[in-house]
Structures are given as structure tokens and as C-alpha cells.
PDB file of N, CA and C in Angstrom:
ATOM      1  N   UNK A   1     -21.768  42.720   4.983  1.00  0.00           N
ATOM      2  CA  UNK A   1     -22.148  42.864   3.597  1.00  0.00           C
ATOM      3  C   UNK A   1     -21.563  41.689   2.799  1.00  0.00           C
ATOM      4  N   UNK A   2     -22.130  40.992   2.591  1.00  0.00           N
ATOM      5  CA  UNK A   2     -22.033  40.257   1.154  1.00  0.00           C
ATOM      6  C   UNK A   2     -20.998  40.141  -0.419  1.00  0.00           C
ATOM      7  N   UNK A   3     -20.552  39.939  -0.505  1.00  0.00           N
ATOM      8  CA  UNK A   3     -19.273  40.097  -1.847  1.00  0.00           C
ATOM      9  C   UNK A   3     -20.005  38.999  -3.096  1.00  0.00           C
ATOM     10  N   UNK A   4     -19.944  39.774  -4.269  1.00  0.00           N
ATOM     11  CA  UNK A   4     -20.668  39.555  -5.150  1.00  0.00           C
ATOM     12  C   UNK A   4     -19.313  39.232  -6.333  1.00  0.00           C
ATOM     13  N   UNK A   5     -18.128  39.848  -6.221  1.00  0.00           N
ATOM     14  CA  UNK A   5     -17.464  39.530  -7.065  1.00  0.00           C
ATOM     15  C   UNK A   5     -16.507  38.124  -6.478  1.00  0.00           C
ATOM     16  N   UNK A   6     -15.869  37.990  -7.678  1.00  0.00           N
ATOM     17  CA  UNK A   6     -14.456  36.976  -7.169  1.00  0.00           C
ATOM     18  C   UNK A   6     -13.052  36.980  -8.011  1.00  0.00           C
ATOM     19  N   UNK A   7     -11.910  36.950  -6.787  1.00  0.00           N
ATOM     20  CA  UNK A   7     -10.589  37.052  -7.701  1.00  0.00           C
ATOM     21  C   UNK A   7     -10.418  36.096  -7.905  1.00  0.00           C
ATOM     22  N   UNK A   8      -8.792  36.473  -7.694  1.00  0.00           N
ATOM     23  CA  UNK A   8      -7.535  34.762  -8.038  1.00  0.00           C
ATOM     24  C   UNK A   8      -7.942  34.261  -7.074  1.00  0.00           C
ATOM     25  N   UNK A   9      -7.340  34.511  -6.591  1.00  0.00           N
ATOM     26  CA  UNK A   9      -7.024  33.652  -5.133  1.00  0.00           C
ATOM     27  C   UNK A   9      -8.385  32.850  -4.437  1.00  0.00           C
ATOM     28  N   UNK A  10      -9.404  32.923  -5.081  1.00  0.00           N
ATOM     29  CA  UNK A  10     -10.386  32.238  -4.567  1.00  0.00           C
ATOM     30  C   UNK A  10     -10.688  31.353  -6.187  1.00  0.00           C
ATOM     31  N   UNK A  11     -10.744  31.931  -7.229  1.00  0.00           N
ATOM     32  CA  UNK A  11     -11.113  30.858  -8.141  1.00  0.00           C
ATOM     33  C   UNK A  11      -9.808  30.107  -8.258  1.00  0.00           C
ATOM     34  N   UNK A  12      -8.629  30.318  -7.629  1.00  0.00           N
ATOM     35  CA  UNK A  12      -7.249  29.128  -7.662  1.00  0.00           C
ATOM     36  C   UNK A  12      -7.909  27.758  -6.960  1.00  0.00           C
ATOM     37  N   UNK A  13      -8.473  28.644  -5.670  1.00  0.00           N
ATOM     38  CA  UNK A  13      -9.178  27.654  -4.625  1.00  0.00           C
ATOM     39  C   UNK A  13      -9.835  26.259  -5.399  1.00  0.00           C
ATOM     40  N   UNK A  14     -11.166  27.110  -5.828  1.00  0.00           N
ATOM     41  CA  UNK A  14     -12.237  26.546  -6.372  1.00  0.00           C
ATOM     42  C   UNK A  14     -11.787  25.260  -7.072  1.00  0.00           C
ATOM     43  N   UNK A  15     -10.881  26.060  -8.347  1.00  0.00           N
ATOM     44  CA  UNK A  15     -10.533  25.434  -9.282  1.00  0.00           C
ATOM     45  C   UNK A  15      -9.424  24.248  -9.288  1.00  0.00           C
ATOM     46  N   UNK A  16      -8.532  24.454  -8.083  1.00  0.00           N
ATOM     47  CA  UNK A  16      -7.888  23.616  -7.630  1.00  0.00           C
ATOM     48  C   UNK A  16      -6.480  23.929  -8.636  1.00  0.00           C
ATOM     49  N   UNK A  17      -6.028  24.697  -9.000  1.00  0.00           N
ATOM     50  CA  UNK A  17      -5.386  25.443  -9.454  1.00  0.00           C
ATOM     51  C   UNK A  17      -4.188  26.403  -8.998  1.00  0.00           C
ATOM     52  N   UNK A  18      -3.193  26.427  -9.460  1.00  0.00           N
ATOM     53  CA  UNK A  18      -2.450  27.656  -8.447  1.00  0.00           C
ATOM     54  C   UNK A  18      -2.868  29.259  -9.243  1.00  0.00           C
ATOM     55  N   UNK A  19      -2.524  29.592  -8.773  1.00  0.00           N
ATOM     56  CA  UNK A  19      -2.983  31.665  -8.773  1.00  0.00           C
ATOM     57  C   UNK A  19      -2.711  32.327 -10.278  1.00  0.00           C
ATOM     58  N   UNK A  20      -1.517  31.970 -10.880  1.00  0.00           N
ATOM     59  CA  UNK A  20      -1.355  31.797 -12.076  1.00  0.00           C
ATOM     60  C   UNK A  20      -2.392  31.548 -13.290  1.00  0.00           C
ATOM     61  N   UNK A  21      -2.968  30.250 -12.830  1.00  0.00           N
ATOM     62  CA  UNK A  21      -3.918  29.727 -14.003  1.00  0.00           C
ATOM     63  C   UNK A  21      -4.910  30.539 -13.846  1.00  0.00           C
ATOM     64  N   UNK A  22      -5.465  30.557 -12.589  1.00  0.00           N
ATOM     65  CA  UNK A  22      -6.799  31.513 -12.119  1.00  0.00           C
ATOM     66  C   UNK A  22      -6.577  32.759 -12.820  1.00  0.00           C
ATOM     67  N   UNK A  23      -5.603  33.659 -12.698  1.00  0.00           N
ATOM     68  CA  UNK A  23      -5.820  35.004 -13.119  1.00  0.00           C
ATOM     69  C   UNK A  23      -6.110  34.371 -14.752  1.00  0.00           C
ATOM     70  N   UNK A  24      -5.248  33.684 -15.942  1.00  0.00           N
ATOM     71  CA  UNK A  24      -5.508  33.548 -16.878  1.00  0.00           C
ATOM     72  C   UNK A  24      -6.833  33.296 -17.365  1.00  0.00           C
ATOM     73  N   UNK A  25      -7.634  32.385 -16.519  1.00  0.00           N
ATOM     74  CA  UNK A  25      -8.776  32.221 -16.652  1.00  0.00           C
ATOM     75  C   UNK A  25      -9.906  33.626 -16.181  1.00  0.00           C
ATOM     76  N   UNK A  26      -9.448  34.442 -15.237  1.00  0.00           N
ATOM     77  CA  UNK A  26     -10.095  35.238 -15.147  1.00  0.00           C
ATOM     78  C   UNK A  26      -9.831  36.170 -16.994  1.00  0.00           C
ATOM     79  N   UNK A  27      -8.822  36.885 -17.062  1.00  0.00           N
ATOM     80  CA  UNK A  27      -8.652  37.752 -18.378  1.00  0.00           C
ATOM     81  C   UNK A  27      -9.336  36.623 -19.223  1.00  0.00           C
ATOM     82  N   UNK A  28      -9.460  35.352 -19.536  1.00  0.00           N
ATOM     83  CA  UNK A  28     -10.488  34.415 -20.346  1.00  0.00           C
ATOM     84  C   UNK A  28     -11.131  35.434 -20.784  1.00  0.00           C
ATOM     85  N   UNK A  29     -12.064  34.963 -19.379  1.00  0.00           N
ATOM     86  CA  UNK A  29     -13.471  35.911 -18.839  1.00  0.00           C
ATOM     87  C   UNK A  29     -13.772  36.785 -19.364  1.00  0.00           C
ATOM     88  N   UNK A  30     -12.686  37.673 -18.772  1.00  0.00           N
ATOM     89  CA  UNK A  30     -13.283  39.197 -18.742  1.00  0.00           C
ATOM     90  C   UNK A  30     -12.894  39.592 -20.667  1.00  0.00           C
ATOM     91  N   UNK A  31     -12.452  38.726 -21.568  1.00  0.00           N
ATOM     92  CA  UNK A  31     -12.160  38.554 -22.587  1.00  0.00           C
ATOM     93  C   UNK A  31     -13.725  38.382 -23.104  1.00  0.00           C
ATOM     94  N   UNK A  32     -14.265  37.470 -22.522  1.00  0.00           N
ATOM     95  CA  UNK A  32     -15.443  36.586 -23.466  1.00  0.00           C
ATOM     96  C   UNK A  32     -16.483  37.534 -23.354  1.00  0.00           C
ATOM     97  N   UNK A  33     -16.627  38.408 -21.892  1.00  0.00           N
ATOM     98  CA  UNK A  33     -17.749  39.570 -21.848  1.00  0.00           C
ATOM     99  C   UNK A  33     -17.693  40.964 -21.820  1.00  0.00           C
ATOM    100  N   UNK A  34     -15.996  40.856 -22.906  1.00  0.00           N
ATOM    101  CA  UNK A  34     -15.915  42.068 -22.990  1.00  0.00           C
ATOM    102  C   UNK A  34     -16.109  43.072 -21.735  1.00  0.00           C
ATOM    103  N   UNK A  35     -15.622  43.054 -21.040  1.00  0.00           N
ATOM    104  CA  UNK A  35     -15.044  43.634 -19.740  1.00  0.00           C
ATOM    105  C   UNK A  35     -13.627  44.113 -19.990  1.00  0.00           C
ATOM    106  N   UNK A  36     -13.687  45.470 -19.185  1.00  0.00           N
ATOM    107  CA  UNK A  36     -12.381  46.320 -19.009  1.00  0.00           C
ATOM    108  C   UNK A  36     -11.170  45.611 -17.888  1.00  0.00           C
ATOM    109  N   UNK A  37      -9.970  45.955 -18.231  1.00  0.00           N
ATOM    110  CA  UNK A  37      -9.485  45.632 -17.191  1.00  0.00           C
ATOM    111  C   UNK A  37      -9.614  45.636 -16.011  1.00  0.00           C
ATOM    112  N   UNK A  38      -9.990  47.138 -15.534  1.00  0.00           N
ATOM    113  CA  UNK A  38     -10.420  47.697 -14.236  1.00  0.00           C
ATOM    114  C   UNK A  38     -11.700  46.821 -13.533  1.00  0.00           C
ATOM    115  N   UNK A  39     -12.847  46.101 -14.661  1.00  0.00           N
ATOM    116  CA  UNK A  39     -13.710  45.741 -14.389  1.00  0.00           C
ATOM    117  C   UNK A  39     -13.822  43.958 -13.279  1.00  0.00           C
ATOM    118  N   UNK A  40     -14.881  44.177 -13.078  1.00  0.00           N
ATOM    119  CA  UNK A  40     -14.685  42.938 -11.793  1.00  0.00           C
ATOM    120  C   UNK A  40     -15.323  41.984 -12.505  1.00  0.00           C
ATOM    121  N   UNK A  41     -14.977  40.471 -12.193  1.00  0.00           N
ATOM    122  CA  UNK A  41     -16.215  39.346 -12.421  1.00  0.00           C
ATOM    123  C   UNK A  41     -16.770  38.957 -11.532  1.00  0.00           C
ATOM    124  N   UNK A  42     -17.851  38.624 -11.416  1.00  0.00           N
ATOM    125  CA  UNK A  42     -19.162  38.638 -10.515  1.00  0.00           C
ATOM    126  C   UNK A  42     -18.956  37.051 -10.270  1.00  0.00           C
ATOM    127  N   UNK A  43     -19.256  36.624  -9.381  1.00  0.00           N
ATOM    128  CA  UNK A  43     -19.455  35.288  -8.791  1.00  0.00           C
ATOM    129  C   UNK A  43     -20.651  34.253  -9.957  1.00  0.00           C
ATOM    130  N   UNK A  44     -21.289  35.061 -10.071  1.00  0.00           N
ATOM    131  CA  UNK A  44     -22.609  34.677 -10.903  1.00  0.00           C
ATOM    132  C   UNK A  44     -21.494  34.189 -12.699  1.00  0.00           C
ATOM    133  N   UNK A  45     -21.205  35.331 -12.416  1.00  0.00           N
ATOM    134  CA  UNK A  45     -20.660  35.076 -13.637  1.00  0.00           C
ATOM    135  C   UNK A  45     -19.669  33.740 -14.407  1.00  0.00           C
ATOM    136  N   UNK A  46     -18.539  33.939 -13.222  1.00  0.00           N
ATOM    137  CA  UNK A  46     -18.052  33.180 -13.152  1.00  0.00           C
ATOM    138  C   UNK A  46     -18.341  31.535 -12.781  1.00  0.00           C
ATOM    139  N   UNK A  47     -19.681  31.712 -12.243  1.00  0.00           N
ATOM    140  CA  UNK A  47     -20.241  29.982 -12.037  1.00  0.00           C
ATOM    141  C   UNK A  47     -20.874  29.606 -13.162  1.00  0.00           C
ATOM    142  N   UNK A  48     -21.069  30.869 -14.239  1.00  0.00           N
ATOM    143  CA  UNK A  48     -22.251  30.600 -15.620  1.00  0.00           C
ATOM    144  C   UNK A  48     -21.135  30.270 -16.532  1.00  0.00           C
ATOM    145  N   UNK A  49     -20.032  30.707 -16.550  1.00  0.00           N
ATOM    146  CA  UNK A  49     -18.900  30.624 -17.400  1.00  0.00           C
ATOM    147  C   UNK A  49     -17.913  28.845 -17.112  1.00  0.00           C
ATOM    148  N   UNK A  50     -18.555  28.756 -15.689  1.00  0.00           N
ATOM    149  CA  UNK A  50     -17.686  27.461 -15.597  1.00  0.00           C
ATOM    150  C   UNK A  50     -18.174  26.116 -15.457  1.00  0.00           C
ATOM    151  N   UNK A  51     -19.859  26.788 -15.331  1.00  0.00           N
ATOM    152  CA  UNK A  51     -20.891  25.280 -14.949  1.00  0.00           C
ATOM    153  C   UNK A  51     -20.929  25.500 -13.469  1.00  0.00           C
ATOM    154  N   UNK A  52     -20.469  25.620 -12.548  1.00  0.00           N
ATOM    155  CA  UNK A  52     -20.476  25.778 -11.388  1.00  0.00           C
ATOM    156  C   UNK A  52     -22.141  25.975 -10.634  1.00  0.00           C
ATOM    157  N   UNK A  53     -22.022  25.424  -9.129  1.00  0.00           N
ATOM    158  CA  UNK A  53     -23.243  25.785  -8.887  1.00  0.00           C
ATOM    159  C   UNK A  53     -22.972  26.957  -8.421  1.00  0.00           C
ATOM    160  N   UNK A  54     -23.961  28.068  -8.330  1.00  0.00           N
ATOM    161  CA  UNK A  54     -23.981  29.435  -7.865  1.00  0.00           C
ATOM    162  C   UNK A  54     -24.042  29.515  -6.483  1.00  0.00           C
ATOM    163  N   UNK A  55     -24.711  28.805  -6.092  1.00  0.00           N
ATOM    164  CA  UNK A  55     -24.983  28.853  -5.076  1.00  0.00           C
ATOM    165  C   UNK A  55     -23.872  28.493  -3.598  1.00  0.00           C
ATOM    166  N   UNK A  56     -23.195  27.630  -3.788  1.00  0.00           N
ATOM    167  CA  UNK A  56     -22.446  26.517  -3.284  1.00  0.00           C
ATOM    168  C   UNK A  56     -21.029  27.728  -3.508  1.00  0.00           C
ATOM    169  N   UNK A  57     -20.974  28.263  -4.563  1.00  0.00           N
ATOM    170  CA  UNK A  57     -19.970  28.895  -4.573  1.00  0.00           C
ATOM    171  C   UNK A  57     -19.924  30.472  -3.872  1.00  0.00           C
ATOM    172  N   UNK A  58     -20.823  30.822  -4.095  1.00  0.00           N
ATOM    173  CA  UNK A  58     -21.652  32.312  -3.084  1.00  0.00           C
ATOM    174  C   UNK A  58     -21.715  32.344  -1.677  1.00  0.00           C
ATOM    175  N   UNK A  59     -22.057  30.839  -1.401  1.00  0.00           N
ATOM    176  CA  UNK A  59     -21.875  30.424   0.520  1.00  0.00           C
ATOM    177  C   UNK A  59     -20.870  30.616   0.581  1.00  0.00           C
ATOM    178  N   UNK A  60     -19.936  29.443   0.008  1.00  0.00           N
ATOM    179  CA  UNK A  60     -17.983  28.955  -0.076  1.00  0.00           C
ATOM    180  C   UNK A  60     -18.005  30.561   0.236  1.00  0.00           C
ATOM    181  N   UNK A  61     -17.546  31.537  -0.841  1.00  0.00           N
ATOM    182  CA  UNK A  61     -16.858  33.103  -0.869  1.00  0.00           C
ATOM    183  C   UNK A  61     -17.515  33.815   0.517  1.00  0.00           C
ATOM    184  N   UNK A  62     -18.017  34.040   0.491  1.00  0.00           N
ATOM    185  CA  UNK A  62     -19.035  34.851   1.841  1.00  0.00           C
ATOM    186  C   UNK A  62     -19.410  33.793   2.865  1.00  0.00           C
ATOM    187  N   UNK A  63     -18.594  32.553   3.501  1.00  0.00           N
ATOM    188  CA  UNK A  63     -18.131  31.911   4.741  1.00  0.00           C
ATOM    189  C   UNK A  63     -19.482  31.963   5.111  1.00  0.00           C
ATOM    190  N   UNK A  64     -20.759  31.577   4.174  1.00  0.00           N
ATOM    191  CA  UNK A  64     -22.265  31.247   4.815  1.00  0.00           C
ATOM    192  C   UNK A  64     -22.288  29.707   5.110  1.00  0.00           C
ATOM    193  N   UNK A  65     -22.515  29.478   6.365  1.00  0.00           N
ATOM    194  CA  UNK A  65     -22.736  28.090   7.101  1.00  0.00           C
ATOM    195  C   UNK A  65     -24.208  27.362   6.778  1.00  0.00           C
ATOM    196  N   UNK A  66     -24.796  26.475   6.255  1.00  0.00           N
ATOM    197  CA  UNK A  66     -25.833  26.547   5.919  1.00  0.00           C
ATOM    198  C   UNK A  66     -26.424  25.353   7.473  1.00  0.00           C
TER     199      UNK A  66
END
């Protein structure tokens, strides 16, 4: 199955960042779309929020080999 959301520890990755900044940038997030704590950010989301390609980042998380 497929994973649609994303934490720290992978947008630290992305972002080139340590784990710290990532979570801040996640609460950003979940700040800007009004999201609950409990609530998740979606991969989608997070590539619309950062410019990111969606795609490239959806393979990257879910280890798809193209």
C-alpha cells in the first residue's frame, strides 16, 4: 500500500534540513490549512505548499523505482 502522507523525518530529508526545522515547517502547514494537531499532511500537500514536484516526491516516499 502506498503512503499518501509525510512526516519529519522525511521532509528533514527532502529539505535538507535537520528534524527540528521540518517539524516547524510542518505546524507552518498544518497552521496555513487549518489542520488539527492530530491531523496529517498529505504529500500533495506538502509539494503544493513548497513548489515541489509531486511526483518525484511520491516515488522518493514510497521507494518507487521508475
Amino acid at each position: 500500500m502506498k503512503r499518501i502522507c509525510i512526516d519529519a523525518s522525511e521532509v528533514a530529508q527532502l529539505i535538507g534540513r535537520d528534524i527540528t526545522t521540518a517539524q516547524s515547517l510542518l505546524r507552518t502547514l498544518k497552521d496555513v490549512l487549518k489542520k488539527e494537531k492530530r491531523q496529517s499532511v498529505t504529500i500533495k500537500e506538502f509539494c503544493e505548499y513548497q513548489g515541489l514536484p509531486f511526483d518525484e516526491v511520491f516515488e522518493m516516499i514510497n521507494n518507487i523505482k521508475k
